[in-house]
PDB file of N, CA and C in Angstrom:
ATOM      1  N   UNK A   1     -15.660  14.138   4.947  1.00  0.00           N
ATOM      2  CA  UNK A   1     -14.953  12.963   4.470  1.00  0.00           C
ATOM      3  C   UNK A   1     -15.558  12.508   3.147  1.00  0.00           C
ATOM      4  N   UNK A   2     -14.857  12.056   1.939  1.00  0.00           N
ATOM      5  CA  UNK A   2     -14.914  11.672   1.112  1.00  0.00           C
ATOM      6  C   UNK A   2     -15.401  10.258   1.075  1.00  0.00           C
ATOM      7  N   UNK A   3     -16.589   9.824   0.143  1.00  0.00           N
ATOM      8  CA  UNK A   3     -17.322   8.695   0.054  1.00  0.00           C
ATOM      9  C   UNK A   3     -16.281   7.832  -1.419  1.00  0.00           C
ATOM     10  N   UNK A   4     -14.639   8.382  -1.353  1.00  0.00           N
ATOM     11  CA  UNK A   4     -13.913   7.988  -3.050  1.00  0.00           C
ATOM     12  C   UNK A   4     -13.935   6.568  -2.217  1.00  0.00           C
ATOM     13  N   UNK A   5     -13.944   5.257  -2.900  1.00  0.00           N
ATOM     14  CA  UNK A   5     -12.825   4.349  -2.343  1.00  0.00           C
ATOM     15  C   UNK A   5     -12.848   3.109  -3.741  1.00  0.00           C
ATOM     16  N   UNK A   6     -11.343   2.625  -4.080  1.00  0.00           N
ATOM     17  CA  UNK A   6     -10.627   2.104  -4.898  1.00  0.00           C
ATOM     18  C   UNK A   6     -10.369   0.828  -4.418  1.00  0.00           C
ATOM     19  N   UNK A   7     -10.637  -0.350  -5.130  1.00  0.00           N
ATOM     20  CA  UNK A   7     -10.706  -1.699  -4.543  1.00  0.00           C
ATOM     21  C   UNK A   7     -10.099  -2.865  -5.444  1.00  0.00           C
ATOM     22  N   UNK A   8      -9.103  -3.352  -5.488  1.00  0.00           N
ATOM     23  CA  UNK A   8      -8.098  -4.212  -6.312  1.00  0.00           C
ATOM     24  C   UNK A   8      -7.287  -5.049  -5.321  1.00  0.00           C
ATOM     25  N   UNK A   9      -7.080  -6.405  -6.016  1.00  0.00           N
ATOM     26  CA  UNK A   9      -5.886  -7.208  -5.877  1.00  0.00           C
ATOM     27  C   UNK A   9      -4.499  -7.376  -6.272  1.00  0.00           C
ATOM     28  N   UNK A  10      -3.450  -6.992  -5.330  1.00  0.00           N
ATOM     29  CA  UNK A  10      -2.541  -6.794  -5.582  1.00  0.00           C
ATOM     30  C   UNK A  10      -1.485  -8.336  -5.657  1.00  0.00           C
ATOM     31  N   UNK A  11      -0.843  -8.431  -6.248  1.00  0.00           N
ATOM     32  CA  UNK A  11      -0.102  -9.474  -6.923  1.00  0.00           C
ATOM     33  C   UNK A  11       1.262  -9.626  -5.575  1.00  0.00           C
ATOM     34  N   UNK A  12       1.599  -8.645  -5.443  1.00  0.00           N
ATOM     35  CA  UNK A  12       2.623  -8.217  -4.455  1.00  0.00           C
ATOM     36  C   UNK A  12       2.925  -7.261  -3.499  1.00  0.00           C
ATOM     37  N   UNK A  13       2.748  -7.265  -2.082  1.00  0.00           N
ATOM     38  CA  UNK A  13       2.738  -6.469  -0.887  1.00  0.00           C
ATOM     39  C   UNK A  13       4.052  -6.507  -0.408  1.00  0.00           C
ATOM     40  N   UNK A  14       4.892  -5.664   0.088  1.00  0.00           N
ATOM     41  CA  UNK A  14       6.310  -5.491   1.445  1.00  0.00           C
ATOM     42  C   UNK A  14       6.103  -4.546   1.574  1.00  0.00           C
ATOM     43  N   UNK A  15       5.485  -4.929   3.507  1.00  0.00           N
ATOM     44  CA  UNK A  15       6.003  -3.656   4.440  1.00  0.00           C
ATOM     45  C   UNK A  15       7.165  -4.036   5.166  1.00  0.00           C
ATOM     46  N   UNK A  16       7.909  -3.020   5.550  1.00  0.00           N
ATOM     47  CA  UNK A  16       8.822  -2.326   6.218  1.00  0.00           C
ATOM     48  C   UNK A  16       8.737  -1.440   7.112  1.00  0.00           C
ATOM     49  N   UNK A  17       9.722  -1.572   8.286  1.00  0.00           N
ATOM     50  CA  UNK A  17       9.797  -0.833   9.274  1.00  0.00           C
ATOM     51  C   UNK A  17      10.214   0.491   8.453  1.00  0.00           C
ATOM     52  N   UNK A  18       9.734   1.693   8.866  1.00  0.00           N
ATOM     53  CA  UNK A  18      10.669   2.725   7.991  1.00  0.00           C
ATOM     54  C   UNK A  18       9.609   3.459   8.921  1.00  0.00           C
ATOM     55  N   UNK A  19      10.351   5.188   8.817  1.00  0.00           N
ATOM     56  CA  UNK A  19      11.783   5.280   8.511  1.00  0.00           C
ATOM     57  C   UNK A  19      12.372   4.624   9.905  1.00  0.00           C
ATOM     58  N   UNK A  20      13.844   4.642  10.332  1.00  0.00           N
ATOM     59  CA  UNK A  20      14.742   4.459  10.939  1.00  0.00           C
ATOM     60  C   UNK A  20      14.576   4.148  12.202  1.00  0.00           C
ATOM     61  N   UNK A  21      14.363   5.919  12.102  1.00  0.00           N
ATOM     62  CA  UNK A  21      14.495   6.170  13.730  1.00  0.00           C
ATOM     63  C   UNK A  21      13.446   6.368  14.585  1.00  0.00           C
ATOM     64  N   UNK A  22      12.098   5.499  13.903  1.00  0.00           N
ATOM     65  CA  UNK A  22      10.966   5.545  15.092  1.00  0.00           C
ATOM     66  C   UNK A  22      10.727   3.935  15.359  1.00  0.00           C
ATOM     67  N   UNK A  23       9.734   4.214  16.123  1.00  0.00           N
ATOM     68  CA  UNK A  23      10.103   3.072  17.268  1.00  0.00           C
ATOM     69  C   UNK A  23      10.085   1.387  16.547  1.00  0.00           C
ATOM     70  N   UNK A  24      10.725   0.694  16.806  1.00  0.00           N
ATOM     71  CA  UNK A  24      11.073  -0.846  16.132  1.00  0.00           C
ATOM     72  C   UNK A  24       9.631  -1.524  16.313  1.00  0.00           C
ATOM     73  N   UNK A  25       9.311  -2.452  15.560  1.00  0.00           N
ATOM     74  CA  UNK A  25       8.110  -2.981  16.025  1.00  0.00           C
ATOM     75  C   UNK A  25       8.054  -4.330  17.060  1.00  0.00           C
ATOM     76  N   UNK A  26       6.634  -4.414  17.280  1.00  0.00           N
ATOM     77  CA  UNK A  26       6.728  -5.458  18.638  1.00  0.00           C
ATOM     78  C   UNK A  26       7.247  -6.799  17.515  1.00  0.00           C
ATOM     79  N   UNK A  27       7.721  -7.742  17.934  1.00  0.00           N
ATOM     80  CA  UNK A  27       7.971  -9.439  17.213  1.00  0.00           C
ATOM     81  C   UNK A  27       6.535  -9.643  16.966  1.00  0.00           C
ATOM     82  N   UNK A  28       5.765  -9.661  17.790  1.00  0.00           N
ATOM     83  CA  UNK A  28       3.836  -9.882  17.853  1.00  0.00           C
ATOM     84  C   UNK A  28       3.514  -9.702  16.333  1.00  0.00           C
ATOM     85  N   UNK A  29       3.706  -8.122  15.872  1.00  0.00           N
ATOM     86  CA  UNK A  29       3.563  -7.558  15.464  1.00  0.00           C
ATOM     87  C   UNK A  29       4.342  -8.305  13.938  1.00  0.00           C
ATOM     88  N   UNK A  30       5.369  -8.182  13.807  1.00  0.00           N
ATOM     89  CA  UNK A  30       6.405  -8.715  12.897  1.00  0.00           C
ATOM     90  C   UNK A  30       5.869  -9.998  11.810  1.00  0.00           C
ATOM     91  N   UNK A  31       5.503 -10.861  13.224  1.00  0.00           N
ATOM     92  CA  UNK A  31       4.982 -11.824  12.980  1.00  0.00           C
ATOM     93  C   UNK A  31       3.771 -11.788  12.055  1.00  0.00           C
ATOM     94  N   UNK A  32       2.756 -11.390  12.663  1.00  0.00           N
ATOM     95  CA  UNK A  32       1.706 -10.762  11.821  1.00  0.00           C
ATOM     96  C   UNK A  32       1.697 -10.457  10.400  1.00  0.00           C
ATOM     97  N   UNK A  33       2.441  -9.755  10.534  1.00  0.00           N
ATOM     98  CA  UNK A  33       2.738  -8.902   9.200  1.00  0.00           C
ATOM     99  C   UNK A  33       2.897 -10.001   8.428  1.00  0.00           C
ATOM    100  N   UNK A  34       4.038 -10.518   8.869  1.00  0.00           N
ATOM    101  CA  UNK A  34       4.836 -11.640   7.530  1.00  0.00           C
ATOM    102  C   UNK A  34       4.147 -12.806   7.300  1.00  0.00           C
ATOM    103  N   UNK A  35       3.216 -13.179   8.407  1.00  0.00           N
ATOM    104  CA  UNK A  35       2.302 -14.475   7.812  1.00  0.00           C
ATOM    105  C   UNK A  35       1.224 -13.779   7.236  1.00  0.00           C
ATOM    106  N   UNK A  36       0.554 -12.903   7.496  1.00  0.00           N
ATOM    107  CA  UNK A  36      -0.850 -12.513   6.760  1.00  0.00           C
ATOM    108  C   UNK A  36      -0.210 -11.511   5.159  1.00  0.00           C
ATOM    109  N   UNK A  37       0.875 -10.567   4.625  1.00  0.00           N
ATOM    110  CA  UNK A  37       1.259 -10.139   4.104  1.00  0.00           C
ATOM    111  C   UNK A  37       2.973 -10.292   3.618  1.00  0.00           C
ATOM    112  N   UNK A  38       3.939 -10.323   4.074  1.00  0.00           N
ATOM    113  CA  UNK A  38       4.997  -9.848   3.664  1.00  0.00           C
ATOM    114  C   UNK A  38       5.272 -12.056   2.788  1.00  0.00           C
ATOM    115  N   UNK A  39       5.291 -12.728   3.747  1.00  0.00           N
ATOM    116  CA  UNK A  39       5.609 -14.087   3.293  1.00  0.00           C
ATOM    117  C   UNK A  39       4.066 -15.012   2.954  1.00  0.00           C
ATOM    118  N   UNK A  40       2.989 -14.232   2.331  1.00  0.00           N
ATOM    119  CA  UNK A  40       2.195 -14.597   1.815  1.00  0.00           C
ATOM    120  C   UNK A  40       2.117 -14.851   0.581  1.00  0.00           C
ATOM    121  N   UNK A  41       2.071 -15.743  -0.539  1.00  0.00           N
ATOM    122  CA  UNK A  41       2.528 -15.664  -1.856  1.00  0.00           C
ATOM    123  C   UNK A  41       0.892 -15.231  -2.621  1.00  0.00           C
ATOM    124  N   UNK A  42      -0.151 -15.061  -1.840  1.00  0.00           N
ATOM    125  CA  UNK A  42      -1.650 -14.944  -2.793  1.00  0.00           C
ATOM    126  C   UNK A  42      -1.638 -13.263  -2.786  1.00  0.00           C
ATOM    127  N   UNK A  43      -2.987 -13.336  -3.218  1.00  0.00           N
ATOM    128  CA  UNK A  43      -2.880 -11.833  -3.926  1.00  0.00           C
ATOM    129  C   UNK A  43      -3.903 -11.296  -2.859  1.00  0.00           C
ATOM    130  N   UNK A  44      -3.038 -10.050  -2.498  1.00  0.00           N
ATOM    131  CA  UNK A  44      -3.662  -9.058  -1.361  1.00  0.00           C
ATOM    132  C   UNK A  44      -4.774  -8.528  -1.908  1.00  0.00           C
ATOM    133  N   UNK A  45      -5.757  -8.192  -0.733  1.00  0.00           N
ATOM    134  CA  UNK A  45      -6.853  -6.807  -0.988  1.00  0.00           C
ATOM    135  C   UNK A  45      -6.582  -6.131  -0.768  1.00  0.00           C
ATOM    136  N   UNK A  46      -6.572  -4.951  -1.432  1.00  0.00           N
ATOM    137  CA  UNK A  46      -6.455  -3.193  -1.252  1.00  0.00           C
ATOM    138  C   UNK A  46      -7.571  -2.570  -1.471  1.00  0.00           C
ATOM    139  N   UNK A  47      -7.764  -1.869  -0.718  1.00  0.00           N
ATOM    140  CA  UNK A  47      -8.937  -0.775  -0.287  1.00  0.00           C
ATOM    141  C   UNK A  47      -8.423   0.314  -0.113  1.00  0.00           C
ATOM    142  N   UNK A  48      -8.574   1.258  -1.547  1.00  0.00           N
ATOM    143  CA  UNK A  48      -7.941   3.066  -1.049  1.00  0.00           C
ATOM    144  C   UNK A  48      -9.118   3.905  -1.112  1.00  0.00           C
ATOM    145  N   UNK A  49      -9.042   4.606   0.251  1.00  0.00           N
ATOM    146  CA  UNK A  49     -10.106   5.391   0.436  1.00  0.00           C
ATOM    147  C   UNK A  49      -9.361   6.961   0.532  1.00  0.00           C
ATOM    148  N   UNK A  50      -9.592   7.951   0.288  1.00  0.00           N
ATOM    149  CA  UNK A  50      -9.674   9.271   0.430  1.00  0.00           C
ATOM    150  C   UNK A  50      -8.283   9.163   1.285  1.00  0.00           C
ATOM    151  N   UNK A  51      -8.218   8.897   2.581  1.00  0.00           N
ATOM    152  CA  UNK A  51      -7.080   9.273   3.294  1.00  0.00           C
ATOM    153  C   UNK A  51      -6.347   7.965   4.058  1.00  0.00           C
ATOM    154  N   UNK A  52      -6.723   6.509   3.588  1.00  0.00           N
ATOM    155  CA  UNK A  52      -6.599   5.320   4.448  1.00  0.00           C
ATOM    156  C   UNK A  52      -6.266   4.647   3.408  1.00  0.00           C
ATOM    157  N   UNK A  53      -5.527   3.657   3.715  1.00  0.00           N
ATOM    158  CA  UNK A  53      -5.530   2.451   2.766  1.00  0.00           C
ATOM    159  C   UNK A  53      -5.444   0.965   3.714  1.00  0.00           C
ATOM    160  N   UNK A  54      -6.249  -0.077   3.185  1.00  0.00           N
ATOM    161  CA  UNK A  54      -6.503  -1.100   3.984  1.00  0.00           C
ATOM    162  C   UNK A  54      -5.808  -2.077   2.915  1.00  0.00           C
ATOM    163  N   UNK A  55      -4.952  -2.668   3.400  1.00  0.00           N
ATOM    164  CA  UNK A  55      -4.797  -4.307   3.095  1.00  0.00           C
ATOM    165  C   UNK A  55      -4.602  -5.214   4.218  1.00  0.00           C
ATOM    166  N   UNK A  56      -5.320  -6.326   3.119  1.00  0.00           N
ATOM    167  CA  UNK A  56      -5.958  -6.960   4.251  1.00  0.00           C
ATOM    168  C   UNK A  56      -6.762  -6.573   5.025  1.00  0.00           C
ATOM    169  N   UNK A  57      -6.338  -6.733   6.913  1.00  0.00           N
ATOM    170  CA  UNK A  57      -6.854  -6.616   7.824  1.00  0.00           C
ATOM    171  C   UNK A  57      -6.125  -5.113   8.117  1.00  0.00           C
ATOM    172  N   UNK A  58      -5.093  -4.553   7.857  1.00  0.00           N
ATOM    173  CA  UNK A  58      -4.401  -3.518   8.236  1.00  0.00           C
ATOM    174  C   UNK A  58      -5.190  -2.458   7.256  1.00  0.00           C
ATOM    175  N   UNK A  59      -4.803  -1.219   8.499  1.00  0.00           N
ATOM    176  CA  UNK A  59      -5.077  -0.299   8.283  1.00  0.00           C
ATOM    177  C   UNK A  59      -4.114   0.813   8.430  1.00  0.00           C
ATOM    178  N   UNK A  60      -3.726   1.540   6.896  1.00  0.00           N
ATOM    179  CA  UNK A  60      -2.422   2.170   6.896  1.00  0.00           C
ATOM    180  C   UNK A  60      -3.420   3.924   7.101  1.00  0.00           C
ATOM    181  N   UNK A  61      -2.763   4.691   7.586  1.00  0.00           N
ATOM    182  CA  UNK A  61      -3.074   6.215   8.005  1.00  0.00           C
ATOM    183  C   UNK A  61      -1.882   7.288   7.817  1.00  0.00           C
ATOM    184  N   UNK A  62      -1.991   8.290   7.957  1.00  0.00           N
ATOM    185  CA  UNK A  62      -1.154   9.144   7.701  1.00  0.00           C
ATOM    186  C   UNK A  62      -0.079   9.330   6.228  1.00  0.00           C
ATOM    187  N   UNK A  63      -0.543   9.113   5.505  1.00  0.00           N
ATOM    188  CA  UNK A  63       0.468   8.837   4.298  1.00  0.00           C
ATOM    189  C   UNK A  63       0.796   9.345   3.958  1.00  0.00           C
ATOM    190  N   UNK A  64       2.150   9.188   3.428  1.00  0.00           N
ATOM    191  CA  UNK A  64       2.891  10.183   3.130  1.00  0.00           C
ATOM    192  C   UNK A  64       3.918   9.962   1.801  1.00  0.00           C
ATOM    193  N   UNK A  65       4.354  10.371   1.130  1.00  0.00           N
ATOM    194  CA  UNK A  65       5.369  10.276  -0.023  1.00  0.00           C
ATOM    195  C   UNK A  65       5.352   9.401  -1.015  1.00  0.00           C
ATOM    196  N   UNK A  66       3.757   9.284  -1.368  1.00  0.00           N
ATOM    197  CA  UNK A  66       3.491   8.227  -1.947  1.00  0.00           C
ATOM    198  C   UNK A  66       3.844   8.322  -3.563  1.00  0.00           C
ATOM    199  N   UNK A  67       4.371   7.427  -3.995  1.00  0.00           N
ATOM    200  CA  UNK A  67       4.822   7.373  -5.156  1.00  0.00           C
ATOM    201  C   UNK A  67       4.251   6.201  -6.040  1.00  0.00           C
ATOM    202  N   UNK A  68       3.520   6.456  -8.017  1.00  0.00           N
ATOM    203  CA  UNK A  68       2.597   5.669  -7.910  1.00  0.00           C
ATOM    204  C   UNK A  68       3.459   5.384  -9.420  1.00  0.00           C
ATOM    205  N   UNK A  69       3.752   4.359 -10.021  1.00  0.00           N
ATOM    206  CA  UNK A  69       4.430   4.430 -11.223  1.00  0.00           C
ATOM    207  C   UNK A  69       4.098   2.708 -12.405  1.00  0.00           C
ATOM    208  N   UNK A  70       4.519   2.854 -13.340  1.00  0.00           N
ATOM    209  CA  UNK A  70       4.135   1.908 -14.063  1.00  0.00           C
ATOM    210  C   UNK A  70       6.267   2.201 -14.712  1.00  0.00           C
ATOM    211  N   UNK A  71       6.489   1.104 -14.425  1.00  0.00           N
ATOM    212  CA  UNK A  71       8.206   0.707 -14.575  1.00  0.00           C
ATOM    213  C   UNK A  71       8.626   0.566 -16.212  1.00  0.00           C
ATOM    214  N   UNK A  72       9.930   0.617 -16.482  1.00  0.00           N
ATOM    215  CA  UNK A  72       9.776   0.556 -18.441  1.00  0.00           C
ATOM    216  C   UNK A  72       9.877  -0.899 -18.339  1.00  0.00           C
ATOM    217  N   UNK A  73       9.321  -1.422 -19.434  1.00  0.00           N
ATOM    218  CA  UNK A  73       9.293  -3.162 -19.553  1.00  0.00           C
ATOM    219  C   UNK A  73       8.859  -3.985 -18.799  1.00  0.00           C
ATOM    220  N   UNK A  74       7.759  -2.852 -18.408  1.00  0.00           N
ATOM    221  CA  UNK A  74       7.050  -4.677 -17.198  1.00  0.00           C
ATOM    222  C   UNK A  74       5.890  -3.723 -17.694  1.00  0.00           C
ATOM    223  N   UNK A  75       5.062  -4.807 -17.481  1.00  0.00           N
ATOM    224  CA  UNK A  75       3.148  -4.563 -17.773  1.00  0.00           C
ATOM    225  C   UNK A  75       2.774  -4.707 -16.093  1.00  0.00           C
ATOM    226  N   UNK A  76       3.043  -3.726 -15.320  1.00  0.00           N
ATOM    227  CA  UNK A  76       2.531  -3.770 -13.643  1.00  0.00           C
ATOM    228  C   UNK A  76       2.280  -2.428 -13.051  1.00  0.00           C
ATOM    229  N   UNK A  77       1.710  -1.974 -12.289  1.00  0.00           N
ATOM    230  CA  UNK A  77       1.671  -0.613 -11.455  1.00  0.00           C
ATOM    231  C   UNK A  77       2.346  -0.810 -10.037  1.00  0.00           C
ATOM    232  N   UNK A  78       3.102   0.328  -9.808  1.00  0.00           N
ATOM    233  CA  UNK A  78       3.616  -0.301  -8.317  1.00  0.00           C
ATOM    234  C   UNK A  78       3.672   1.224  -7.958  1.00  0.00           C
ATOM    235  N   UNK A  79       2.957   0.997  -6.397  1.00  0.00           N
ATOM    236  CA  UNK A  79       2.567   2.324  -5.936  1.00  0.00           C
ATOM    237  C   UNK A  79       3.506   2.496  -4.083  1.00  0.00           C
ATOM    238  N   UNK A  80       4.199   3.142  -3.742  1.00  0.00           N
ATOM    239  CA  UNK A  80       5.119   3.046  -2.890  1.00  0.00           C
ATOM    240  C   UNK A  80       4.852   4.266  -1.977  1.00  0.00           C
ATOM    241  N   UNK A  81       4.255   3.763  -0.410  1.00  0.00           N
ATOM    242  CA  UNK A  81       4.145   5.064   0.334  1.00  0.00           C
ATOM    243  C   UNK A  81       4.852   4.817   1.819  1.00  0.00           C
ATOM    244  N   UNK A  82       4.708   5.924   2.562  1.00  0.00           N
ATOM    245  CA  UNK A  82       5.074   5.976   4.117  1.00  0.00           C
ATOM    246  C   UNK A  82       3.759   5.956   4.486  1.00  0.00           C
ATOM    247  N   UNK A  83       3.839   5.579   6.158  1.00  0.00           N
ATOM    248  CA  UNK A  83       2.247   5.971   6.887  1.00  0.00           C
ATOM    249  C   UNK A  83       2.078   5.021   7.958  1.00  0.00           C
ATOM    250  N   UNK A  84       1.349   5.027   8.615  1.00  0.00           N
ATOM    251  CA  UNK A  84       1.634   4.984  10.404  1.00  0.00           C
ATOM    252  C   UNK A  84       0.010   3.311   9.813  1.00  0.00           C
ATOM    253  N   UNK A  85       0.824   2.405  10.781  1.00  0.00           N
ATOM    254  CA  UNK A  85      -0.341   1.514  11.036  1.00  0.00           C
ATOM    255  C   UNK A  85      -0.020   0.542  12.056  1.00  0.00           C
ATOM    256  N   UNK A  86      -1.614   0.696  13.171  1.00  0.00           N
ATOM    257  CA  UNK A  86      -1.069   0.480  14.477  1.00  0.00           C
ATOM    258  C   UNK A  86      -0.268   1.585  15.077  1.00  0.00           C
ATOM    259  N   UNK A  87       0.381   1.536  16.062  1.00  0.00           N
ATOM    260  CA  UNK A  87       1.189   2.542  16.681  1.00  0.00           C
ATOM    261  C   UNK A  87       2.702   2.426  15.613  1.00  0.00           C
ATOM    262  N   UNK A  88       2.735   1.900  14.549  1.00  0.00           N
ATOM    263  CA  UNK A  88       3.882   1.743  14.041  1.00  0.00           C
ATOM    264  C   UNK A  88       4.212   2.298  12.952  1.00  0.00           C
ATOM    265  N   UNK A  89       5.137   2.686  12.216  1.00  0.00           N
ATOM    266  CA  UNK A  89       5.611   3.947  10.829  1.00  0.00           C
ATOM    267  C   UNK A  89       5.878   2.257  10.147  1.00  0.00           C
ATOM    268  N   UNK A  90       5.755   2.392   8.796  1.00  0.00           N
ATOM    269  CA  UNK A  90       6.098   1.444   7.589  1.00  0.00           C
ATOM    270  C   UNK A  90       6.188   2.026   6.157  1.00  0.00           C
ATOM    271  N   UNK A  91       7.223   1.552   5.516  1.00  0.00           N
ATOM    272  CA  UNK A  91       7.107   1.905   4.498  1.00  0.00           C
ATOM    273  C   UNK A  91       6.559   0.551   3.294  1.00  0.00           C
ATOM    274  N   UNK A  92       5.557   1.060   1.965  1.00  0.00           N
ATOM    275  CA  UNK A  92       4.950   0.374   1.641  1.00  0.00           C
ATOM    276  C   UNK A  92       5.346   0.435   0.327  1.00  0.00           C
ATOM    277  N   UNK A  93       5.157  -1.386  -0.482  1.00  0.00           N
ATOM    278  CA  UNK A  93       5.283  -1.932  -1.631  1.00  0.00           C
ATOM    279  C   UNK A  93       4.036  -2.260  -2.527  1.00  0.00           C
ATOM    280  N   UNK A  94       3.313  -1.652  -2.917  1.00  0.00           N
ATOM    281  CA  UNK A  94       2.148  -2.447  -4.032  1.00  0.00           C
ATOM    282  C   UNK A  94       2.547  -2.731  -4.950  1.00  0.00           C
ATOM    283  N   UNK A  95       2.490  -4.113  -5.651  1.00  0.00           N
ATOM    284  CA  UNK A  95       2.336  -4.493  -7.410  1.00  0.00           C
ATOM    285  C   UNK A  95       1.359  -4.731  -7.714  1.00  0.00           C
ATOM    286  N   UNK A  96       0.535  -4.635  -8.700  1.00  0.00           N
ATOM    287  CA  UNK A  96       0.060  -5.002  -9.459  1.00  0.00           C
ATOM    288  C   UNK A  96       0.091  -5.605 -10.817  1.00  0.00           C
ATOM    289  N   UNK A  97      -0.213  -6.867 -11.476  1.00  0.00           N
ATOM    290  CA  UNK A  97       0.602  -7.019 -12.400  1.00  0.00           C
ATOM    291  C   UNK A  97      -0.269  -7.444 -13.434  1.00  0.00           C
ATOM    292  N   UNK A  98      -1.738  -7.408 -13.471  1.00  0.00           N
ATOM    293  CA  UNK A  98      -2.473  -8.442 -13.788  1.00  0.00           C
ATOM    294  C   UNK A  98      -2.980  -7.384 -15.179  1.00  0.00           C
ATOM    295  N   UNK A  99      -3.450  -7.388 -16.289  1.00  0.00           N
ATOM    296  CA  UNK A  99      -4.725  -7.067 -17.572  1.00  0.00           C
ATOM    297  C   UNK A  99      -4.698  -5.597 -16.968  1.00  0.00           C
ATOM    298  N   UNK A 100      -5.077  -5.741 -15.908  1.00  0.00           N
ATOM    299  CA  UNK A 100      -5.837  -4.087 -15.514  1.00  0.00           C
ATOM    300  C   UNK A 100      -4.999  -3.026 -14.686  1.00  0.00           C
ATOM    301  N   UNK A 101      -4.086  -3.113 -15.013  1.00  0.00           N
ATOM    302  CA  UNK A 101      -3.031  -2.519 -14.373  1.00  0.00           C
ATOM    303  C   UNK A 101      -3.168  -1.203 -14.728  1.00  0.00           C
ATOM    304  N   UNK A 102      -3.206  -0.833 -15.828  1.00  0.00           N
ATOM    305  CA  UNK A 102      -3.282   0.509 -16.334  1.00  0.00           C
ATOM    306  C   UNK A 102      -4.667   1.916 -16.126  1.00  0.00           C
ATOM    307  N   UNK A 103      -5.427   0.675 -15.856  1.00  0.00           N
ATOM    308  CA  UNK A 103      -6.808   1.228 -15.479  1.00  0.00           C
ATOM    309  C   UNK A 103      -6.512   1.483 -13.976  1.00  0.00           C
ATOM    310  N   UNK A 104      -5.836   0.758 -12.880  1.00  0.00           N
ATOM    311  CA  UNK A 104      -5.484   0.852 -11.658  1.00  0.00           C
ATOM    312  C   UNK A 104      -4.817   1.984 -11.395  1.00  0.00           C
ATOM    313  N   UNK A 105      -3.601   2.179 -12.582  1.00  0.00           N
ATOM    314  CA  UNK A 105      -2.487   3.307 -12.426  1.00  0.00           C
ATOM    315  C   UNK A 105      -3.309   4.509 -12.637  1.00  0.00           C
ATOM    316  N   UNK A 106      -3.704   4.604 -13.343  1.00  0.00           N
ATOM    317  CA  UNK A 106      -4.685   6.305 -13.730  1.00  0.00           C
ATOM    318  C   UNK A 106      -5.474   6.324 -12.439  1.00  0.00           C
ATOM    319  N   UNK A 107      -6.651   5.221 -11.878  1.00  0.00           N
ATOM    320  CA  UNK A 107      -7.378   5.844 -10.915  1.00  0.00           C
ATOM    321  C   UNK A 107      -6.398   6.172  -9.687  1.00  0.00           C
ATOM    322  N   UNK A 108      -5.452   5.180  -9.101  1.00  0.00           N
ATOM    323  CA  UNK A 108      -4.681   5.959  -8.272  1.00  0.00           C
ATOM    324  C   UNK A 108      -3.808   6.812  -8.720  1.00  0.00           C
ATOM    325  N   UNK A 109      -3.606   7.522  -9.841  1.00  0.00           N
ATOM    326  CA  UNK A 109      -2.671   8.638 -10.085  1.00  0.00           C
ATOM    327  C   UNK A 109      -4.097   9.985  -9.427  1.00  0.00           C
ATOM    328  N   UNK A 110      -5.643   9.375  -9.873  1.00  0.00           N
ATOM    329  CA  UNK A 110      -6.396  10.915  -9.768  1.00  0.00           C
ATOM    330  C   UNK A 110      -6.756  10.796  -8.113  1.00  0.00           C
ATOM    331  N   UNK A 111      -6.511   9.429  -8.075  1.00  0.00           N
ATOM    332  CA  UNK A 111      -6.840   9.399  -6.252  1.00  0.00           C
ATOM    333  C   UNK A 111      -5.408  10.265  -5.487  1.00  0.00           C
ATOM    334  N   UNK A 112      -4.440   9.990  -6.113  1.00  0.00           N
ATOM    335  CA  UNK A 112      -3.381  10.918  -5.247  1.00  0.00           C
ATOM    336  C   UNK A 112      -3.423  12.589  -5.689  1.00  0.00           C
ATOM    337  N   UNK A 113      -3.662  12.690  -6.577  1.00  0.00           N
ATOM    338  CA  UNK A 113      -3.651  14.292  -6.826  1.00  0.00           C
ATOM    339  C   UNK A 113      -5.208  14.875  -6.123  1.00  0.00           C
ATOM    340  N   UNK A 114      -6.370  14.183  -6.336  1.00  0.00           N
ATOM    341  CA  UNK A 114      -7.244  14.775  -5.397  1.00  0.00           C
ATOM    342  C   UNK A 114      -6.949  14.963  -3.482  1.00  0.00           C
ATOM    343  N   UNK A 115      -6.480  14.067  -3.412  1.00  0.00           N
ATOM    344  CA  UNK A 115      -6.330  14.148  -1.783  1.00  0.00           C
ATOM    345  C   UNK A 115      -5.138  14.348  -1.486  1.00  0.00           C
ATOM    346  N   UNK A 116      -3.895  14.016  -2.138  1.00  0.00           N
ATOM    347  CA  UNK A 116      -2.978  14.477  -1.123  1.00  0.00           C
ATOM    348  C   UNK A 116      -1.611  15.602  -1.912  1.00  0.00           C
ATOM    349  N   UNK A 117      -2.558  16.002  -3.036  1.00  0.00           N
ATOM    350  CA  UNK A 117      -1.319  16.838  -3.393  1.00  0.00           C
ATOM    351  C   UNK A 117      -1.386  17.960  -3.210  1.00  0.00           C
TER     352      UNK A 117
END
């Protein structure tokens, strides 16, 4: 296991149930989400390690299709993946929007090509 790990505040978090057709999540669960992340207006912690990514208190695993981009006409990085947290599949929203965005986008562009390409 890799000792990489990447540590920033993100401006903007949405998870999502995704994909479709695996299992719906508990309300418990729902709940959670949307008061600590989805209907939180402050700025998340992100923690990317080698094969995990933590915000917040969650812990995302298995990732998959992650897509990491800087948009035309906005000064932000927004990095978009699949991946199992808890017994549950979600699909994921990062922004970043702040001075250091660009320094963010390069280290997670070399963090995704070392580990998962």
């Amino acid at each position: 296991m890799s000792d990489y790990q990447l540590s920033y505040l993100a401006d903007k978090v949405f998870i999502h149930h995704w994909p479709k057709d695996t299992s719906t999540w508990s309300e418990s669960f729902q709940k959670k989400l949307n008061v600590s992340i989805n209907k939180n207006s402050e700025k998340k912690q992100i923690i990317v390690n080698s094969k995990i990514i933590k915000i917040e208190e969650f812990q995302f695993f298995n990732l998959k299709k992650i897509g990491i981009s800087v948009p035309f006409f906005k000064e932000e990085c927004t990095m978009i993946f699949e991946a199992q947290v808890e017994d549950f599949f979600a699909h994921i929203h990062i922004t970043i929007k702040f001075n250091n965005f660009l320094e963010v986008f390069n280290e997670l562009i070399s963090w995704n090509n070392k580990f998962h390409k």
